[in-house]
C-alpha atoms as a PDB file:
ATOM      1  CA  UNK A   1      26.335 -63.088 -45.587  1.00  0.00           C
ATOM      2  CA  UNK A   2      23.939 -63.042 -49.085  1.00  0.00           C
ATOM      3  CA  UNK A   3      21.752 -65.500 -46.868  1.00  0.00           C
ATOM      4  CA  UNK A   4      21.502 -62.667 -44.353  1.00  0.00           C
ATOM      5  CA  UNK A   5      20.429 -60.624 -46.770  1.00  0.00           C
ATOM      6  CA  UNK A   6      18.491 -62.369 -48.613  1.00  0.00           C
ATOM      7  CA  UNK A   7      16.773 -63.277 -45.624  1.00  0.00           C
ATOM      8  CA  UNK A   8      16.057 -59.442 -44.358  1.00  0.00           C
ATOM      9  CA  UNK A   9      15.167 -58.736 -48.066  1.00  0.00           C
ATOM     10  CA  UNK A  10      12.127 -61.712 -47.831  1.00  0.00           C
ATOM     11  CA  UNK A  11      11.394 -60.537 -44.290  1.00  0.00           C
ATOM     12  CA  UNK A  12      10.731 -55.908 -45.494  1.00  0.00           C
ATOM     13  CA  UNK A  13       9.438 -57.612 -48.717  1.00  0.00           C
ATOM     14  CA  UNK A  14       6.666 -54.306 -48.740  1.00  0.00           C
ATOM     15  CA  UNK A  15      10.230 -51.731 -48.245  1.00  0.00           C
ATOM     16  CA  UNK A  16      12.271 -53.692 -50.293  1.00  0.00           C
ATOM     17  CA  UNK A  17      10.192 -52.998 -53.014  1.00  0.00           C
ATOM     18  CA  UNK A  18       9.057 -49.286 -52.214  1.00  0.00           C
ATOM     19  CA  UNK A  19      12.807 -48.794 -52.543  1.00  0.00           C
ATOM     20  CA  UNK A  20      13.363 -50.198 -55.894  1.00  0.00           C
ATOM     21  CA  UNK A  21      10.489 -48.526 -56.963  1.00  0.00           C
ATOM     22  CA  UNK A  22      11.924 -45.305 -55.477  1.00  0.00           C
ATOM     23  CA  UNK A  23      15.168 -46.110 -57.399  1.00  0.00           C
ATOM     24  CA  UNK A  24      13.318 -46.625 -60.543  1.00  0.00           C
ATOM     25  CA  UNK A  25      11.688 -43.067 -60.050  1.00  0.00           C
ATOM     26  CA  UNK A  26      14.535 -41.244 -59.618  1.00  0.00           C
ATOM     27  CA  UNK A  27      16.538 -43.202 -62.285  1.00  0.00           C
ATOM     28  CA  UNK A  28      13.677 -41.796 -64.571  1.00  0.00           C
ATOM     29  CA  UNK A  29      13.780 -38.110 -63.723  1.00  0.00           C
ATOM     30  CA  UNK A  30      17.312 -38.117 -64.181  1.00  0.00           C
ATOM     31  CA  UNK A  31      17.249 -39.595 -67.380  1.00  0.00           C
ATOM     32  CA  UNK A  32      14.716 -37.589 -68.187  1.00  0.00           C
ATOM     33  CA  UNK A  33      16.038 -33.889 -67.099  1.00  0.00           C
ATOM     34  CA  UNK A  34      19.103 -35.471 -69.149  1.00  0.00           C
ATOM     35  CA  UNK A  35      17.020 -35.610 -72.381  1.00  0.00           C
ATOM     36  CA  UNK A  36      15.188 -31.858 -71.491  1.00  0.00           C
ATOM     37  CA  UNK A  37      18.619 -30.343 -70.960  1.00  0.00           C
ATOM     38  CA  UNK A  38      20.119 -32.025 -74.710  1.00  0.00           C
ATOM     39  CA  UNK A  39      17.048 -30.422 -76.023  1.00  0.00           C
ATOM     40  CA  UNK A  40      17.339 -26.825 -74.667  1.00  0.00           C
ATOM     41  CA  UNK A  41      21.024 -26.407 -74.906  1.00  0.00           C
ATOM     42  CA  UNK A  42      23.394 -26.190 -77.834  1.00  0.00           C
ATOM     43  CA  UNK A  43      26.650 -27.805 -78.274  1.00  0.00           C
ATOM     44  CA  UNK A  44      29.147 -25.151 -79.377  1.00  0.00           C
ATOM     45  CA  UNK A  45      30.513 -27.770 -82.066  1.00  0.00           C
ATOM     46  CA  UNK A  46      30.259 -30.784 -83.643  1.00  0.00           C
ATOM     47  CA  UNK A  47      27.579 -32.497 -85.557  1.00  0.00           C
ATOM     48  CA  UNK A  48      24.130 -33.349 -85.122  1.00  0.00           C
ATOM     49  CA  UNK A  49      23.077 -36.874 -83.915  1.00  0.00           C
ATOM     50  CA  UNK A  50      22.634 -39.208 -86.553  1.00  0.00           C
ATOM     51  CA  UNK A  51      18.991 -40.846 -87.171  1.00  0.00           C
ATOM     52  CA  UNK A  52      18.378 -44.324 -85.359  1.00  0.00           C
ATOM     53  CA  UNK A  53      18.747 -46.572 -87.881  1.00  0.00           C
ATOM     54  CA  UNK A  54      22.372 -45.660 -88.759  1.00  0.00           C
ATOM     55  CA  UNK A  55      23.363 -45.689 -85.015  1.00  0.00           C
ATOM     56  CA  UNK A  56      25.409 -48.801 -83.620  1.00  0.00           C
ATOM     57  CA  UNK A  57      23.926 -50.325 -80.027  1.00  0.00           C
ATOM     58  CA  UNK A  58      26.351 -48.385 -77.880  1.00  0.00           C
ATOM     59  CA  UNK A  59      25.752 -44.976 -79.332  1.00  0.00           C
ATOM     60  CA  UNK A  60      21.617 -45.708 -79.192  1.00  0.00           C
ATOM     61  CA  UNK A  61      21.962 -46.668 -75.401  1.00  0.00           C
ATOM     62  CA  UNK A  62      24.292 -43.271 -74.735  1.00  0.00           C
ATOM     63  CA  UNK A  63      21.227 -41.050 -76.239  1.00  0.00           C
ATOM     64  CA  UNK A  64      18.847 -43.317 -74.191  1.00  0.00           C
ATOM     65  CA  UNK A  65      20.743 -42.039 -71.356  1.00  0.00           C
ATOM     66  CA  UNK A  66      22.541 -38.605 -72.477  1.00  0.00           C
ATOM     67  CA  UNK A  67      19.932 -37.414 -74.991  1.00  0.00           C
ATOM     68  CA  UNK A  68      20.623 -36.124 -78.588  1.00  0.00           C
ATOM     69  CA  UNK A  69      23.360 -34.107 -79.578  1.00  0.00           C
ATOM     70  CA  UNK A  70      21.759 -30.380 -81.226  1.00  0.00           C
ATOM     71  CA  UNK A  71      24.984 -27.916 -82.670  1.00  0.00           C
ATOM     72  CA  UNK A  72      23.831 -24.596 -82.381  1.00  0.00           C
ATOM     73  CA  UNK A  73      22.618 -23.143 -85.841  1.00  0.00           C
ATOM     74  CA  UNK A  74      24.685 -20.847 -88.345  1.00  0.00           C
ATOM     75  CA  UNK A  75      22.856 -17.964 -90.297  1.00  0.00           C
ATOM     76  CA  UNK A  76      24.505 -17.303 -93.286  1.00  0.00           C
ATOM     77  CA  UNK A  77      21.833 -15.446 -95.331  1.00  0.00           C
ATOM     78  CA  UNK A  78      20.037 -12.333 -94.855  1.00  0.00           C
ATOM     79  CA  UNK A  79      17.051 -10.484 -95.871  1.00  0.00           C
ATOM     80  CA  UNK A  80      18.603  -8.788 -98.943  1.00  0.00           C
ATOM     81  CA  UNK A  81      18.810 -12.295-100.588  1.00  0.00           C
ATOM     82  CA  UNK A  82      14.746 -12.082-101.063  1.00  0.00           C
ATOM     83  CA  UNK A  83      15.027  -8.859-102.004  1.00  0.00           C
ATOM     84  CA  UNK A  84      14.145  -6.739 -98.968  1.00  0.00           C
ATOM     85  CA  UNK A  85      16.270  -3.650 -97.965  1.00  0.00           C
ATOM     86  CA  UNK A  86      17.079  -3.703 -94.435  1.00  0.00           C
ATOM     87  CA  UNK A  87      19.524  -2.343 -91.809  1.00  0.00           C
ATOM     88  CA  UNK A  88      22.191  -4.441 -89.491  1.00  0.00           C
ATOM     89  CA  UNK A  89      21.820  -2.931 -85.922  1.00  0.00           C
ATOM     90  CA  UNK A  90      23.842  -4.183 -83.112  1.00  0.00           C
ATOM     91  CA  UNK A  91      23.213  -3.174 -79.211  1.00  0.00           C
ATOM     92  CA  UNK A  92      24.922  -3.960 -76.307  1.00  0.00           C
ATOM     93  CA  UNK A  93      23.059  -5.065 -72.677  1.00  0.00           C
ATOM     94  CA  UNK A  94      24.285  -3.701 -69.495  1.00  0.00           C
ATOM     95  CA  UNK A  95      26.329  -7.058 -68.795  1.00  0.00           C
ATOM     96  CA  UNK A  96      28.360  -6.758 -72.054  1.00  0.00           C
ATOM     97  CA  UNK A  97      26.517  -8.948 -74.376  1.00  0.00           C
ATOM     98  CA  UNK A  98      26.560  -7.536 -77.789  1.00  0.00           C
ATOM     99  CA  UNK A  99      23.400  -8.144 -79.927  1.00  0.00           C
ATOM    100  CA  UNK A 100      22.987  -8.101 -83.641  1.00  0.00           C
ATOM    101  CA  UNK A 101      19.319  -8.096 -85.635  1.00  0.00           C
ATOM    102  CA  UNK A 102      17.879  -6.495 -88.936  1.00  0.00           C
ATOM    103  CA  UNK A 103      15.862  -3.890 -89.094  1.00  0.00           C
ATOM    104  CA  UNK A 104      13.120  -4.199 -91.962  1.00  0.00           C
ATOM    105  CA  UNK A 105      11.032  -1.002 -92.649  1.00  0.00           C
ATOM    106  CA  UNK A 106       7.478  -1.594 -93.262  1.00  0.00           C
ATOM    107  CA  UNK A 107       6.685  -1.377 -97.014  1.00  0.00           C
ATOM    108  CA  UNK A 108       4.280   1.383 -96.196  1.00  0.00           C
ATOM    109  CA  UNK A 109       7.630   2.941 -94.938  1.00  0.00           C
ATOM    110  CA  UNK A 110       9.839   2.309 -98.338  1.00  0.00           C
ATOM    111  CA  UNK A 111       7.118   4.371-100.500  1.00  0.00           C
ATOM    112  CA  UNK A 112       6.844   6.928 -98.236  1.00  0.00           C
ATOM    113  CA  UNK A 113       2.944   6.595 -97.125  1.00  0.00           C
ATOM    114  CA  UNK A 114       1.011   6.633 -94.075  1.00  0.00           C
ATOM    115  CA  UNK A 115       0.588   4.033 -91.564  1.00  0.00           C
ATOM    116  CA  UNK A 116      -3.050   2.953 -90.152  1.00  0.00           C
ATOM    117  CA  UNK A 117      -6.416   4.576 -91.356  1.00  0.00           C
END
């Protein structure tokens, strides 16, 4: 049986190789929409992935493959810690998401002036 298909292998040498090839394409975009996707999502915990040089063999070939591991950020500050008065205003979307930002007046706004000339 391998003779068989060895010999069929020698005999489509040209598709034989367009399919590897193929296979090596695809093997590509996958790993690469892998990476793309570790970049643009966040993981809801965890930590971050550690730098290269402190990774072992198996856990550099698993972000070859899976990409990097990104835990979304935590803001624990605001804008009153450089001194700036602001406002907390939360809003909801139509699909129930609720929203939170700060509103920071203009410092044309704090003095009472005019805006634009």
């Amino acid at each position: 049986m391998p003779k068989r298909c060895l010999r069929w292998l020698w005999r489509h040498r040209k598709l034989s190789l367009g399919l590897v090839v193929l296979g090596g394409l695809i093997l590509l975009n996958l790993v690469a929409y892998m990476h793309a996707h570790a970049m643009t999502h966040f993981t809801p915990a965890g930590s971050r992935t550690q730098n290269p040089e402190e990774l072992s063999r198996w856990q550099k070939v698993k972000v070859v493959f899976g990409g990097v591991t990104i835990p979304r950020p935590a803001n624990d500050t605001d804008p009153g810690r450089l001194g700036l008065p602001f406002e907390v205003r939360r809003l909801r979307t139509r699909d129930g998401l609720s929203l939170e930002g700060w509103y920071i007046p203009p410092p044309d706004a704090a003095r009472g002036g005019k805006r634009g000339a």
